[in-house]
C-alpha atoms as a PDB file:
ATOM      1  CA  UNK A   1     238.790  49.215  45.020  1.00  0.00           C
ATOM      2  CA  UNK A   2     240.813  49.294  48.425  1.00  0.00           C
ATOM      3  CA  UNK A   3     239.776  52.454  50.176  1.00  0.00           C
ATOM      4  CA  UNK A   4     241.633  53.362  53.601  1.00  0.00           C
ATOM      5  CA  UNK A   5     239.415  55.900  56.147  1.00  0.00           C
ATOM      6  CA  UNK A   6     241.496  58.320  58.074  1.00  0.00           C
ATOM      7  CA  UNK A   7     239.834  59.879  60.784  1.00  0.00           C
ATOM      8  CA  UNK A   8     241.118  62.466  62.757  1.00  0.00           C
ATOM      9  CA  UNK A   9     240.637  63.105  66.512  1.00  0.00           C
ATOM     10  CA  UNK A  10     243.996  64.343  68.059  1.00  0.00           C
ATOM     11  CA  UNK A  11     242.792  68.346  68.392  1.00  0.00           C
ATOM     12  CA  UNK A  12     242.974  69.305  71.636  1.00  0.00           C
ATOM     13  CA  UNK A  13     239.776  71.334  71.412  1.00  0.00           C
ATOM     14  CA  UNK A  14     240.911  74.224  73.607  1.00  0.00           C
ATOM     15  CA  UNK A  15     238.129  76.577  72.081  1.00  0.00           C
ATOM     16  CA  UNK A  16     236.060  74.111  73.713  1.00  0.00           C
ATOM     17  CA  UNK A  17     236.609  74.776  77.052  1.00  0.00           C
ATOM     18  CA  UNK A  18     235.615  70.949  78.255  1.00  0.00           C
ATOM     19  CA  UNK A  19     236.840  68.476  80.832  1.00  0.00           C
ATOM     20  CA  UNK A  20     235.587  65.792  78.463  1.00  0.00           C
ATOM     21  CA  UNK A  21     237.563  65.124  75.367  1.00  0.00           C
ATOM     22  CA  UNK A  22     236.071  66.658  72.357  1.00  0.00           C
ATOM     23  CA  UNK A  23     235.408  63.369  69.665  1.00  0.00           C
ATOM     24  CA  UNK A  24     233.765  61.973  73.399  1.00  0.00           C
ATOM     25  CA  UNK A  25     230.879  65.002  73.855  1.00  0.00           C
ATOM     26  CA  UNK A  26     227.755  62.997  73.233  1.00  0.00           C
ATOM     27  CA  UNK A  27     224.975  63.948  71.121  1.00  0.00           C
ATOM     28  CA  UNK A  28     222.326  61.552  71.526  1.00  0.00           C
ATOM     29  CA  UNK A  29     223.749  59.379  73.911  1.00  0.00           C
ATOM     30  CA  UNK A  30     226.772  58.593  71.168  1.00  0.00           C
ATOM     31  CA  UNK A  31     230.030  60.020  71.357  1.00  0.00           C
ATOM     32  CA  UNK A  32     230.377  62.323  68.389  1.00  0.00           C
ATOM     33  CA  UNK A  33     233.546  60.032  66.966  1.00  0.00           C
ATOM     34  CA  UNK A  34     231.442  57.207  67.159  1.00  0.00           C
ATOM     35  CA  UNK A  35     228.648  58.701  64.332  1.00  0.00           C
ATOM     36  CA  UNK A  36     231.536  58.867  61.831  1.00  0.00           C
ATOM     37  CA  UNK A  37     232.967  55.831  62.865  1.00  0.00           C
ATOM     38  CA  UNK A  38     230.081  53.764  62.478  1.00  0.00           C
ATOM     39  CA  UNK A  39     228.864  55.233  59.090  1.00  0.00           C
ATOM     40  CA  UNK A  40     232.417  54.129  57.624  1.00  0.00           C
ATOM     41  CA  UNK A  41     232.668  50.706  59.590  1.00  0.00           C
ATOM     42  CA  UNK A  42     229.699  49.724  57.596  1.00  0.00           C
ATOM     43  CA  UNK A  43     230.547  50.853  54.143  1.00  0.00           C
ATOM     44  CA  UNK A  44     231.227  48.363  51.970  1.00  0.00           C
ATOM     45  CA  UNK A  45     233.894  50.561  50.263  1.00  0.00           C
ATOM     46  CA  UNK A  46     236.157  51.298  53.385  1.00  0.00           C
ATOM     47  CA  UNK A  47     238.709  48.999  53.850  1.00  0.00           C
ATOM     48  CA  UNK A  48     239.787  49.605  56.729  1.00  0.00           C
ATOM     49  CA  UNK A  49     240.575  52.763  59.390  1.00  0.00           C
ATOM     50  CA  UNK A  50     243.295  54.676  60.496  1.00  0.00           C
ATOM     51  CA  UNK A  51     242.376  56.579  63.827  1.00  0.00           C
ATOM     52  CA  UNK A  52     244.517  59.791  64.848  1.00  0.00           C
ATOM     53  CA  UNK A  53     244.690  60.593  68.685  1.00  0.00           C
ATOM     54  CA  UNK A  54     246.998  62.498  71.332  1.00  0.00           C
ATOM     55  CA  UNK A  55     248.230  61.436  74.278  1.00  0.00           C
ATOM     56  CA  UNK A  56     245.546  62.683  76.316  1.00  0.00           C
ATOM     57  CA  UNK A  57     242.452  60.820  74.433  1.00  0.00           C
ATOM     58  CA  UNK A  58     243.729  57.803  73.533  1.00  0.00           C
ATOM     59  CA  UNK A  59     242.731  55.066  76.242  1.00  0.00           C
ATOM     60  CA  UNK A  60     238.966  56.974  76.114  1.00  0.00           C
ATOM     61  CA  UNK A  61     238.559  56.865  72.419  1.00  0.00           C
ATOM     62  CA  UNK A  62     240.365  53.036  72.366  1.00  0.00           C
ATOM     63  CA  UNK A  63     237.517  52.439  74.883  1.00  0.00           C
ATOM     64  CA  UNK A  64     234.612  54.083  73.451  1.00  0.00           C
ATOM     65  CA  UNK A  65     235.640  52.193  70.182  1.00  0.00           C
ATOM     66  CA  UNK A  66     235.563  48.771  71.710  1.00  0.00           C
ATOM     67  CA  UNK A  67     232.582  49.644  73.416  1.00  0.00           C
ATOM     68  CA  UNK A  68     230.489  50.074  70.260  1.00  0.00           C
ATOM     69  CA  UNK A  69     232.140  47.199  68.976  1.00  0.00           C
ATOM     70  CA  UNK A  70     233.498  49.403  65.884  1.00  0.00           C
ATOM     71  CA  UNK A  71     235.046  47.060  62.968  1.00  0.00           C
ATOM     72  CA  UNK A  72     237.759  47.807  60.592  1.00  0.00           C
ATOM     73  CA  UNK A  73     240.267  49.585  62.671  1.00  0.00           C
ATOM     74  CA  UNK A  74     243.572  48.823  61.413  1.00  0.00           C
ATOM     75  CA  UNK A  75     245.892  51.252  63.342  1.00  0.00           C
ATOM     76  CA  UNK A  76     245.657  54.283  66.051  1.00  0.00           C
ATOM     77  CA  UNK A  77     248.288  56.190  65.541  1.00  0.00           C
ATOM     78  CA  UNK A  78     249.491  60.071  67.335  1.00  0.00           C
ATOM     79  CA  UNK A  79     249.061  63.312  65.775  1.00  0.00           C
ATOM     80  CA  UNK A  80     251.160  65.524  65.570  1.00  0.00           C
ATOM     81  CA  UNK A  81     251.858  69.062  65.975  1.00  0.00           C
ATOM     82  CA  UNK A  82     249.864  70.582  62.843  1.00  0.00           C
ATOM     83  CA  UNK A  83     246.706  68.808  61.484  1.00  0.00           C
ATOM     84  CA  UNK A  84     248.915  67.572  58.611  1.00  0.00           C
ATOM     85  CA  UNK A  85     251.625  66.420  60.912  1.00  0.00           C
ATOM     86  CA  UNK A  86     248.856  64.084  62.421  1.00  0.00           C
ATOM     87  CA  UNK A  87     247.772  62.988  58.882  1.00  0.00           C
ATOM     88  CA  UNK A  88     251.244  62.602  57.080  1.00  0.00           C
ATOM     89  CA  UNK A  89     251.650  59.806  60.205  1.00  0.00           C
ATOM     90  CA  UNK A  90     248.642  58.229  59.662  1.00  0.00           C
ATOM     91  CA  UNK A  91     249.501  58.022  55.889  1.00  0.00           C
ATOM     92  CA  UNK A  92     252.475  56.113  57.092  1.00  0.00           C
ATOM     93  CA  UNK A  93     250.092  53.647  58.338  1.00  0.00           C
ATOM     94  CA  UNK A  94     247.912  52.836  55.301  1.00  0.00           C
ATOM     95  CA  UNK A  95     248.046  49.197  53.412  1.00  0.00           C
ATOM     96  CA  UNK A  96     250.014  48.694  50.137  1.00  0.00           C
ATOM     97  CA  UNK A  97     246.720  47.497  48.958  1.00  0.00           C
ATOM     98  CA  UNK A  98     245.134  51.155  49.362  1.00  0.00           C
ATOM     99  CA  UNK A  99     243.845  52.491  46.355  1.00  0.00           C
ATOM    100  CA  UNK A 100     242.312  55.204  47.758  1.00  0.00           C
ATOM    101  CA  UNK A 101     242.482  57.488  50.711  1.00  0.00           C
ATOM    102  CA  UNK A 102     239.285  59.358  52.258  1.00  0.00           C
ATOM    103  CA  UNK A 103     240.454  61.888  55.364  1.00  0.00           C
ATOM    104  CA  UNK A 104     237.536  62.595  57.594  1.00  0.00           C
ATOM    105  CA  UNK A 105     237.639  65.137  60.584  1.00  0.00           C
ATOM    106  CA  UNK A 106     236.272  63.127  64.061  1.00  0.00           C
ATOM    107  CA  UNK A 107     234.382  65.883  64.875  1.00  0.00           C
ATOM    108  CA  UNK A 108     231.731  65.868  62.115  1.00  0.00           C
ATOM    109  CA  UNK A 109     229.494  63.169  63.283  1.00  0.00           C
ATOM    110  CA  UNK A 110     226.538  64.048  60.436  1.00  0.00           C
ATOM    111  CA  UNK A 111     228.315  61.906  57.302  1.00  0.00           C
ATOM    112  CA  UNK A 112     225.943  59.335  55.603  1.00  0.00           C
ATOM    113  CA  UNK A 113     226.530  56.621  53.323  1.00  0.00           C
ATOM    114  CA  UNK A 114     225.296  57.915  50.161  1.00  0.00           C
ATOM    115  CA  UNK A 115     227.806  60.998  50.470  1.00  0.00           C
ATOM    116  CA  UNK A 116     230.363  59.230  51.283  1.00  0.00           C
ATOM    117  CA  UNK A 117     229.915  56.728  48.317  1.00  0.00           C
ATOM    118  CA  UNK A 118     229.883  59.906  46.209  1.00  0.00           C
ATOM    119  CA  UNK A 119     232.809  61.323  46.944  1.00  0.00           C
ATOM    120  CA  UNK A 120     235.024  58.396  47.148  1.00  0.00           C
ATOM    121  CA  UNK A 121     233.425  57.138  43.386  1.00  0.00           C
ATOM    122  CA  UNK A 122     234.250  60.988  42.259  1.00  0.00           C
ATOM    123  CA  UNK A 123     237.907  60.947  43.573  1.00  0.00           C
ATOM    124  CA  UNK A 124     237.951  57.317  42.112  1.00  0.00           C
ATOM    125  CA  UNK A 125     237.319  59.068  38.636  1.00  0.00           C
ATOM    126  CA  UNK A 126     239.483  61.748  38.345  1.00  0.00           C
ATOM    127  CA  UNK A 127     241.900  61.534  41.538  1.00  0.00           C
ATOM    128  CA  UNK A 128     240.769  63.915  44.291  1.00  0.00           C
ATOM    129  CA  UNK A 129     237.381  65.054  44.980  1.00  0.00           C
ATOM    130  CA  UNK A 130     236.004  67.097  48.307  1.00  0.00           C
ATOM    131  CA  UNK A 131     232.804  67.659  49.746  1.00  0.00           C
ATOM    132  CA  UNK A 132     231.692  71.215  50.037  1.00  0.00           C
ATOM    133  CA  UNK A 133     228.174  73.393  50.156  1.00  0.00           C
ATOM    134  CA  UNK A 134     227.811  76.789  48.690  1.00  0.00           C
ATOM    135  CA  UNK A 135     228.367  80.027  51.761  1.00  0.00           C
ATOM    136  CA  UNK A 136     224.600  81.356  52.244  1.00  0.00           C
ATOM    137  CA  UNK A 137     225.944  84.533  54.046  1.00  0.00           C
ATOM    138  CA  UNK A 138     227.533  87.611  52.676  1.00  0.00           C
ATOM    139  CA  UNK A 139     231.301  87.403  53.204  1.00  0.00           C
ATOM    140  CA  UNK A 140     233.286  90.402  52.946  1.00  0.00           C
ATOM    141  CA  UNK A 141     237.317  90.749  53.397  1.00  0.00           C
ATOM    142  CA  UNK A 142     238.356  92.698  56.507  1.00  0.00           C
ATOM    143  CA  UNK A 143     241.773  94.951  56.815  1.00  0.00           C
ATOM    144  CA  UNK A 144     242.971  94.690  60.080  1.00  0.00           C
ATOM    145  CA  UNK A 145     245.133  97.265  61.085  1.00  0.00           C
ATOM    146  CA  UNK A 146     247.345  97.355  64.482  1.00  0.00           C
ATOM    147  CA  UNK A 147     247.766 100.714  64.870  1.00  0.00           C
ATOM    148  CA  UNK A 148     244.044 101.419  65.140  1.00  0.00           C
ATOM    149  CA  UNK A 149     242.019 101.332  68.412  1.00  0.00           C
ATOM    150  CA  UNK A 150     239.943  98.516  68.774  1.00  0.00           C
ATOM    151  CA  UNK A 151     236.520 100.406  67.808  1.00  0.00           C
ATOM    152  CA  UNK A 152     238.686 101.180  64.053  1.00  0.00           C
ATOM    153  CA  UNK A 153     240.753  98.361  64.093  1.00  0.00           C
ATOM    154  CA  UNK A 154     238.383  96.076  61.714  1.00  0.00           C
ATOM    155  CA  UNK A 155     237.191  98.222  58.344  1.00  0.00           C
ATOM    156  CA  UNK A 156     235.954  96.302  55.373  1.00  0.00           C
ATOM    157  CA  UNK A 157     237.700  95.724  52.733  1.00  0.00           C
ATOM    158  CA  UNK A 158     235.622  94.342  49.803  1.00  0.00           C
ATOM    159  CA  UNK A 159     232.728  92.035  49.619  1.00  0.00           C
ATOM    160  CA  UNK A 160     233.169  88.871  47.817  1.00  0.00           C
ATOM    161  CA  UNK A 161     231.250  87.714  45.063  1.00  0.00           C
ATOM    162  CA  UNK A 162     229.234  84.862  47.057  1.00  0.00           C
ATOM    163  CA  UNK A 163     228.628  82.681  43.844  1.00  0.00           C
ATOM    164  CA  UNK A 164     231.659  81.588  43.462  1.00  0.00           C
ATOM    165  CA  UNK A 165     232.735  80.966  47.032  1.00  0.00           C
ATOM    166  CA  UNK A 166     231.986  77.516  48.733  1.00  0.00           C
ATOM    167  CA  UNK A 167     232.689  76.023  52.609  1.00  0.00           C
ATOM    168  CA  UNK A 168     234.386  72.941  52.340  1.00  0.00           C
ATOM    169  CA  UNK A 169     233.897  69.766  54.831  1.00  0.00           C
ATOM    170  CA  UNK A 170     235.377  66.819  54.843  1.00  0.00           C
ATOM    171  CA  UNK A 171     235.546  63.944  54.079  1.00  0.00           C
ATOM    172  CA  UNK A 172     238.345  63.936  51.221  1.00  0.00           C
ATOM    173  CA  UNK A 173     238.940  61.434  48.460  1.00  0.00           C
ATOM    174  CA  UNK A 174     242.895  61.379  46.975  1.00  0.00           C
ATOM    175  CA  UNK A 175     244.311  58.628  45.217  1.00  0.00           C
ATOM    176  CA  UNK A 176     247.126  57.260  47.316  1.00  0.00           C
ATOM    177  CA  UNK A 177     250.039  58.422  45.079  1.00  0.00           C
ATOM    178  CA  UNK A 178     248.554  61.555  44.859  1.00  0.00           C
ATOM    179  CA  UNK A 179     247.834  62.468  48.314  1.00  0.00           C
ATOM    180  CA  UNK A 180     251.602  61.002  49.058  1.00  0.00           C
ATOM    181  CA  UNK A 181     252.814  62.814  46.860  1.00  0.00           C
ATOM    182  CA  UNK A 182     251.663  66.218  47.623  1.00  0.00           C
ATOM    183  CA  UNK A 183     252.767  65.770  51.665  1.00  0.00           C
ATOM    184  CA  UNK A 184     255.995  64.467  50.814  1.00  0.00           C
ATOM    185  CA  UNK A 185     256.407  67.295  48.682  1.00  0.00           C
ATOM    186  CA  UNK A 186     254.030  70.473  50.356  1.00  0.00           C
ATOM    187  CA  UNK A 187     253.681  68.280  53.708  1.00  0.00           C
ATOM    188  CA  UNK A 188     255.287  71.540  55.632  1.00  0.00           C
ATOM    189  CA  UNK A 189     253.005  73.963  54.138  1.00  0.00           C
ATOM    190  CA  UNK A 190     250.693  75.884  56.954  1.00  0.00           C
ATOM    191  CA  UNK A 191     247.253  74.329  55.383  1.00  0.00           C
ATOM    192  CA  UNK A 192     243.981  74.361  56.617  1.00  0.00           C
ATOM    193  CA  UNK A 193     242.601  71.163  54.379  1.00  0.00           C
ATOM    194  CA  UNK A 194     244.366  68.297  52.483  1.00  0.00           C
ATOM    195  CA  UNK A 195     243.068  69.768  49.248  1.00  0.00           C
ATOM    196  CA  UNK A 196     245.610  72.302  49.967  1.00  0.00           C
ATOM    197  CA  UNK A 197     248.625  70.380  49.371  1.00  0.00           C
ATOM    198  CA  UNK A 198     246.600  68.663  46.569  1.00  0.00           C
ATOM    199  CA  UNK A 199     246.542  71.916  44.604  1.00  0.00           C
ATOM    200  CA  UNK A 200     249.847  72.778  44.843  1.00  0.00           C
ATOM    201  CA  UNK A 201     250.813  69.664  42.899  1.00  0.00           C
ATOM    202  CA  UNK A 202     248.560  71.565  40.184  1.00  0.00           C
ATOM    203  CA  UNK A 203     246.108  68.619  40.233  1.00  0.00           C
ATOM    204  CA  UNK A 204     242.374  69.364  39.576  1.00  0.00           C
ATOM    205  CA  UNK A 205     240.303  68.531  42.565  1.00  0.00           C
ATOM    206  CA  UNK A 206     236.115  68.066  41.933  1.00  0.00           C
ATOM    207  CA  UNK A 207     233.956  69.287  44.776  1.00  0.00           C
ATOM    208  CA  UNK A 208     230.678  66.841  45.782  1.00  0.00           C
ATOM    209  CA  UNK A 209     227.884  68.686  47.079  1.00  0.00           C
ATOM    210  CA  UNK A 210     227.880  67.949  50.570  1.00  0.00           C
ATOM    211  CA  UNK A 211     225.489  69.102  53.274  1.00  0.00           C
ATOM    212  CA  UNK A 212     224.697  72.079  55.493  1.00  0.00           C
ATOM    213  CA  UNK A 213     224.113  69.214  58.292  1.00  0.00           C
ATOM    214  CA  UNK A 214     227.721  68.288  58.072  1.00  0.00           C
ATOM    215  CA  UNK A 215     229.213  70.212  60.571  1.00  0.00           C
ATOM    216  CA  UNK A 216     232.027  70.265  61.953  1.00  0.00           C
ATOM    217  CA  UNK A 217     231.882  70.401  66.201  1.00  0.00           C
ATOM    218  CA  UNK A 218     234.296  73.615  67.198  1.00  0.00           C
ATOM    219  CA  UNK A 219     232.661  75.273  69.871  1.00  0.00           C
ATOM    220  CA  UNK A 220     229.858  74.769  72.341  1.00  0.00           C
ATOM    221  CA  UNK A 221     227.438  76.216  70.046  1.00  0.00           C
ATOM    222  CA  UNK A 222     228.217  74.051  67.960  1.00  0.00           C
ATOM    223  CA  UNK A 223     226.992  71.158  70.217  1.00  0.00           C
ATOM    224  CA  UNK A 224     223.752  72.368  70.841  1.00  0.00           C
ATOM    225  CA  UNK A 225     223.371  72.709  66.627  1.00  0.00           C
ATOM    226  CA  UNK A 226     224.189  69.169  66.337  1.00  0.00           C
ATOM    227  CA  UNK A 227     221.572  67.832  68.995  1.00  0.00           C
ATOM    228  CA  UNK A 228     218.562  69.757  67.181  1.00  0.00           C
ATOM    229  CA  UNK A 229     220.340  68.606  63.809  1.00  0.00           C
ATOM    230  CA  UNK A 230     219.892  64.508  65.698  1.00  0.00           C
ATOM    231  CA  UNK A 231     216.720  64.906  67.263  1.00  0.00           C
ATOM    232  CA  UNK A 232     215.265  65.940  63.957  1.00  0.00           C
ATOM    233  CA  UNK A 233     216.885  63.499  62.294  1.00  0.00           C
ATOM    234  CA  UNK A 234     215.677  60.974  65.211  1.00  0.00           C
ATOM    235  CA  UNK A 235     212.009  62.378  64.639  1.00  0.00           C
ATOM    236  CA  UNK A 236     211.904  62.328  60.885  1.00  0.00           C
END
């Protein structure tokens, strides 16, 4: 089983608000890139990794990666416009040996090895699995109207049945000719996830229990979530 890592750091983080590129924040003295990056250079699964930067990270992130001495890069490619822009180029870059494809976001530094050997055997299985953890909070659609002043802009809608509603992380799992497949078919599609474009084909896609840990770094609140999530993690 040939399974090719795409990681993907070319955001340019502007809800961020930082000097320093986001995958380069440290949280516990490690760039957060680097915690993903390590987990998947020392699976025995991954093959090898595709990195997606811009123009503006690149020589930091090429750095930080030599620095740590990370193993299994194959490529570093660009992004793109669109978050599937910058994976439909790494997809470009994967081996004709890759049986499977796992798509990681840079920014979730929290992954471990036993996840990520249950997704990818999952996806191996029946084609495309995710990683996900059922919402805790009450979620509720809003109307937004832009008529309204701002104090009646937002009324709600209807509350959602919480059971059946899930948050979905990353990483992914597709079978090559299925993830191909789907962006050379859906690859313009607005999509938030790859699973997106993986649905559209009609294909069933499993979702792995993931964890609340696993979070993805967005804003600066975010940060500080992630350093008590490491020093516990540190302490434990």
């Amino acid at each position: 089983m040939y399974v090719s890592a795409i990681v993907l750091a070319a955001g340019q983080g502007l809800r961020f608000k930082s000097k320093v590129p986001k995958p380069l924040l440290k949280i516990n003295s490690k760039p957060i890139i680097i915690h993903c990056l390590e987990t998947f250079s020392r699976h025995s699964f991954i093959k090898d990794i595709i990195l997606v930067v811009n123009h503006f990270n690149k020589k930091d992130i090429i750095s930080s990666v030599n620095e740590h001495r990370i193993k299994k890069i194959r490529d570093i490619v660009l992004g793109g416009k669109e978050r599937q822009d910058s994976v439909f180029n790494a997809l470009k870059a994967i081996d004709v040996k890759t049986d499977l494809v796992l798509i990681h976001d840079g920014v979730r530094p929290f992954i471990d090895k036993e996840l990520v050997s249950l997704v990818i055997k999952e996806a191996r299985n029946c084609g495309a699995a995710i990683v996900g953890v059922p919402v805790k909070a009450t979620i509720k659609s809003i109307k937004v109207s832009k008529y309204q002043s701002i104090k009646d802009k937002f009324i709600v809608g209807n509350t959602l049945d919480r059971d059946n509603l899930w948050e979905i992380q990353t990483p992914q799992v597709f079978k090559k000719e299925l993830i191909l497949e789907a962006y050379k078919k859906f690859g313009n599609f607005e999509v938030t996830d790859d699973a997106m474009l993986v649905e559209k084909l009609g294909a069933k896609v499993r979702v792995v229990l993931g964890s609340y840990n696993n979070i993805k770094i967005t804003t600066p609140e975010d940060l500080v979530i992630a350093e008590a999530i490491a020093r516990l993690a540190h302490s434990s």
